[in-house]
Protein backbone atom coordinates (compact mmCIF):
# COMPACT_ATOMS: atom_id res chain seq x y z
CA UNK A 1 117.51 114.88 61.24
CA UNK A 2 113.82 114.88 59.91
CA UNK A 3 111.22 112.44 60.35
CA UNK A 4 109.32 110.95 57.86
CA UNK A 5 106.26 109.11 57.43
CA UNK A 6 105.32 107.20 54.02
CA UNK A 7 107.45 109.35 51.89
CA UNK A 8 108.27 107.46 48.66
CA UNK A 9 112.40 107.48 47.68
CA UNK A 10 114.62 105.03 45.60
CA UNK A 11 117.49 102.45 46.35
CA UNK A 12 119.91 101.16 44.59
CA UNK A 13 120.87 97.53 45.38
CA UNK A 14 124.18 96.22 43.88
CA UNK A 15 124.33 92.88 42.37
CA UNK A 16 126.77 91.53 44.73
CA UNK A 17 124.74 92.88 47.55
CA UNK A 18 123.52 89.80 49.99
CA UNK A 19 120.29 90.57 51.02
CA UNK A 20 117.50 90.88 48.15
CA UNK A 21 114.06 92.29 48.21
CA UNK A 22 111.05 91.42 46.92
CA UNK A 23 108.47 93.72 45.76
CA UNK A 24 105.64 93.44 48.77
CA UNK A 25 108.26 92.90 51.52
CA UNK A 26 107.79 95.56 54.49
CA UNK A 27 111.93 95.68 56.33
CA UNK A 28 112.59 97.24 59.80
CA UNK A 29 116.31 98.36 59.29
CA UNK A 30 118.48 100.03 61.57
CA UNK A 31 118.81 97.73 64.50
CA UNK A 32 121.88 95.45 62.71
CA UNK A 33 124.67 95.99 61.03
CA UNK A 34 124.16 96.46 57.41
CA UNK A 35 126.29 94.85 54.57
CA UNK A 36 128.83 98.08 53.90
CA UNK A 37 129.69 97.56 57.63
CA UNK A 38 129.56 93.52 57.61
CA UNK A 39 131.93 94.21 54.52
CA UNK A 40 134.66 95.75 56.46
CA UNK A 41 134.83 93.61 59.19
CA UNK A 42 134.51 90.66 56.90
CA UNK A 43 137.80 92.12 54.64
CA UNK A 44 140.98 89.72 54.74
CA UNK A 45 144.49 91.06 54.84
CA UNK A 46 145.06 88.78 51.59
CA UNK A 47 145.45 89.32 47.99
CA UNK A 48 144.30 87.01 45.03
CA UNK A 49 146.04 86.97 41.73
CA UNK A 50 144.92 87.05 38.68
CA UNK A 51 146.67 83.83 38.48
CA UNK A 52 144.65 82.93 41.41
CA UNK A 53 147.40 82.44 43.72
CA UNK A 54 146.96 83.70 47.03
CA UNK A 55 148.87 85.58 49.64
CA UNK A 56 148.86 87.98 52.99
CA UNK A 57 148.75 91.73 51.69
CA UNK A 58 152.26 93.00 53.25
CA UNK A 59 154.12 89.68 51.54
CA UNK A 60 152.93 91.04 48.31
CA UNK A 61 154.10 93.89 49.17
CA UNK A 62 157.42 92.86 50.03
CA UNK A 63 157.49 90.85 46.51
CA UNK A 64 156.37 94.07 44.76
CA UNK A 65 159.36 96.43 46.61
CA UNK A 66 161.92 93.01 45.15
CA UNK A 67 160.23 93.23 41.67
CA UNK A 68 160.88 97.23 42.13
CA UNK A 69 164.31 96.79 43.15
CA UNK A 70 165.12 94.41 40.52
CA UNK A 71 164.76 97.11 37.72
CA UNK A 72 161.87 94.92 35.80
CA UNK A 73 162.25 95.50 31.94
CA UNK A 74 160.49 92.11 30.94
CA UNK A 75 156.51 92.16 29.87
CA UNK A 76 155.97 89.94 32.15
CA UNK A 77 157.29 91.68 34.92
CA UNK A 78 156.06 95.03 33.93
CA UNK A 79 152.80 93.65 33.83
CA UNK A 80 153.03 92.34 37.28
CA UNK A 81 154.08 96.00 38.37
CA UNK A 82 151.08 97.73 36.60
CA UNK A 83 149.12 94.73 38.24
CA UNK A 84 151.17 95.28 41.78
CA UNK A 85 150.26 98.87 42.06
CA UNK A 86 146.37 98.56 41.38
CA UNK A 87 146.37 96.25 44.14
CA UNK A 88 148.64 98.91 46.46
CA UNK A 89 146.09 101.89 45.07
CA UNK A 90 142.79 99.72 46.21
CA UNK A 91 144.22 98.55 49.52
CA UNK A 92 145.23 101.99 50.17
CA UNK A 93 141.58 103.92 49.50
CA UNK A 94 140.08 100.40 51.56
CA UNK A 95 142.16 101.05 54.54
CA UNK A 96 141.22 104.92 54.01
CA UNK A 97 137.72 104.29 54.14
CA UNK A 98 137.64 101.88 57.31
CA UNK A 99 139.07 104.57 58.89
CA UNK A 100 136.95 107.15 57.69
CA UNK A 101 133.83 105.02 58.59
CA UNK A 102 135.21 104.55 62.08
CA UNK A 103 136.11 107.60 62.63
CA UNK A 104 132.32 109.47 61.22
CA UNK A 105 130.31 106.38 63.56
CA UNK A 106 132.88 107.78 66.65
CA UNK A 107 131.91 111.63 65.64
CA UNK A 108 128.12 110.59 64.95
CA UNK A 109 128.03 108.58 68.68
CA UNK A 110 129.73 111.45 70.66
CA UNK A 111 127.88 114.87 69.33
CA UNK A 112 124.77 113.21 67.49
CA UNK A 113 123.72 110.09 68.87
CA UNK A 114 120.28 110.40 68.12
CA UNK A 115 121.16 110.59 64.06
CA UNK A 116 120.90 107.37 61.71
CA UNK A 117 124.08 105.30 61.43
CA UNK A 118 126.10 104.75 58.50
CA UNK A 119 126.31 101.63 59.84
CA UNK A 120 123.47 100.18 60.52
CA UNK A 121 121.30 102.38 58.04
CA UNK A 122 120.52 102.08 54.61
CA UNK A 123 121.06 104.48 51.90
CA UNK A 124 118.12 106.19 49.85
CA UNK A 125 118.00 108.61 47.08
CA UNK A 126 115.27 111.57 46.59
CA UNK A 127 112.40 110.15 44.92
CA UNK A 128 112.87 112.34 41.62
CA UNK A 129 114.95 111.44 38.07
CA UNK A 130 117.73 113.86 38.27
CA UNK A 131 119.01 112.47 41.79
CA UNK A 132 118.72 108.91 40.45
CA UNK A 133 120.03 109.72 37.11
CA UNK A 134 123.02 111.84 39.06
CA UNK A 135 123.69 108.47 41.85
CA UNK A 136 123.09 105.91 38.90
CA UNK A 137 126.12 107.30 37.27
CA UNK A 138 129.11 106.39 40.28
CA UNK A 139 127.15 102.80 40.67
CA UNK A 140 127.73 99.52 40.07
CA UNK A 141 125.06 97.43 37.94
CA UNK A 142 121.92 96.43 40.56
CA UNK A 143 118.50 97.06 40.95
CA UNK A 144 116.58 100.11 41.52
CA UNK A 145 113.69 100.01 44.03
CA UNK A 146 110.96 102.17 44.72
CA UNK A 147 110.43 102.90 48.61
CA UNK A 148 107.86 103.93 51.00
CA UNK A 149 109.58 105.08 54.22
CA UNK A 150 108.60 105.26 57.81
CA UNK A 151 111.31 106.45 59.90
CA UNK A 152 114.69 108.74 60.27
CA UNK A 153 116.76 110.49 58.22
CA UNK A 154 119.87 112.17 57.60
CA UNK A 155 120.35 114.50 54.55
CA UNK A 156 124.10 115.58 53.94
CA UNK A 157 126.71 116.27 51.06
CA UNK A 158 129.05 113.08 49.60
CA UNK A 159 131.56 116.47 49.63
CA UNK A 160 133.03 115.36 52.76
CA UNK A 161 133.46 111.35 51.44
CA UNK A 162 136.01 111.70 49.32
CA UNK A 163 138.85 110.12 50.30
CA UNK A 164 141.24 111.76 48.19
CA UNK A 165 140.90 115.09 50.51
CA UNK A 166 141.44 113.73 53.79
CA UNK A 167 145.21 114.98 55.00
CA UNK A 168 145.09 113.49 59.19
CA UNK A 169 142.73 111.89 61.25
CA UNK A 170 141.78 115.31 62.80
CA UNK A 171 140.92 116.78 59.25
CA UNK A 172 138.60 113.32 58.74
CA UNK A 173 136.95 113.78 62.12
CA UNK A 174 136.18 117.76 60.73
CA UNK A 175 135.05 116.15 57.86
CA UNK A 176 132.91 113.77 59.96
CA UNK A 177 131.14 116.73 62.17
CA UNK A 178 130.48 118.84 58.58
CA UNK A 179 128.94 115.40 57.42
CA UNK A 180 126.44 114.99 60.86
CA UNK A 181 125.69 118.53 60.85
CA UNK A 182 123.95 118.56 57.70
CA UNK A 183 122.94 120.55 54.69
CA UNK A 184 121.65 123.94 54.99
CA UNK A 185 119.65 123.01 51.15
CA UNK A 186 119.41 120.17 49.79
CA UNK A 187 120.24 118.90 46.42
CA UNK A 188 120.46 115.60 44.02
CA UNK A 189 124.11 115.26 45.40
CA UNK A 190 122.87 114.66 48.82
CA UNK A 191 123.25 111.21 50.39
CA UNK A 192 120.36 110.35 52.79
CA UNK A 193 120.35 107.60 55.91
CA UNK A 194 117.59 106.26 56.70
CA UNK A 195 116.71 104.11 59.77
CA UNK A 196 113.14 102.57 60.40
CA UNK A 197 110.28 100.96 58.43
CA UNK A 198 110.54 100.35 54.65
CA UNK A 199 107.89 99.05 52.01
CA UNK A 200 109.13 97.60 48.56
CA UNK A 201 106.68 99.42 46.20
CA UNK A 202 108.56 98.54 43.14
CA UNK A 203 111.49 96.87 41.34
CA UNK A 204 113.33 98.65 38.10
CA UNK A 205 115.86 96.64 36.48
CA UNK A 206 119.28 98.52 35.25
């Protein structure tokens, strides 16, 4: 953990994102939940068609297993297939991440308490063009702020966020005490948490 005082970084707010700044604005974050966790807690266990039907996730589920069983050679039902198992795929890395959050706040309470929380923290990026150009890239469309921080943070590696290594709940919570311990040096691939005072210096469209 280092602690920093008026040291300029970026953020990236996505459109969808509830809370906007304005340039001017001074924040103190850190004490509530912050929208990724409001986000999770928030989620339904429903699914919305493209038709815009709705329904609870595991009797879509069961409809997708009948539409399996019933050897669908139809475009109609081949579409809803292709359409059944990008719903499966994205309720599958969801359910992955709720658990991986969980299980890095658990890790983060027990062996380094005194760390900024994923949770209640925001996210900031070093304030130079290759990290924004290199974080711009896996983001949705938002806005780009300039920052002047007052406060905590945590520099470590999005290495051990990807969902697609995890293999058990004890190889997550490794993944979780690699994550709290840190980077040895950092680099543009580094995520940082930040908890304490912000100032909105500036806004850059994208």
């Amino acid at each position: 953990m280092e602690i920093v005082k008026n040291k300029e970084f970026y953020h990236i707010q996505i459109d969808n994102c509830p809370y906007k700044w304005d340039v001017g604005q001074e924040l103190f974050l850190g004490d509530n939940p912050n929208y990724y966790a409001q986000d999770f807690h928030e989620a339904g266990f429903v699914y919305k068609s493209e038709s815009g039907k709705t329904m609870k996730i595991l009797k879509f589920f069961k409809n997708f297993e009948n539409l399996i069983n019933g050897k669908p050679n139809s475009d109609i039902e081949l579409k809803a297939v292709r359409e059944s198992i990008l719903v499966l795929k994205s309720f599958v890395e969801f359910t992955i991440r709720v658990h991986r959050e969980n299980l890095f706040e658990e890790i983060r309470l027990s062996f380094f308490p005194n760390l900024p929380s994923r949770k209640r923290g925001i996210w900031l990026i070093p304030y130079n063009e290759a990290a924004l150009k290199h974080w711009k890239k896996g983001m949705e469309k938002g806005r780009i702020f300039k920052v002047r921080a007052t406060g905590k943070v945590h520099n470590s590696s999005e290495k051990f966020l990807l969902i697609e290594q995890y293999v058990s709940f004890n190889h997550l919570r490794n993944m979780a005490f690699l994550y709290w311990a840190g980077v040895e040096e950092e680099s543009i691939m580094d995520e940082i948490i930040f908890e304490g005072f912000i100032e909105v210096l500036e806004l850059i469209e994208y």
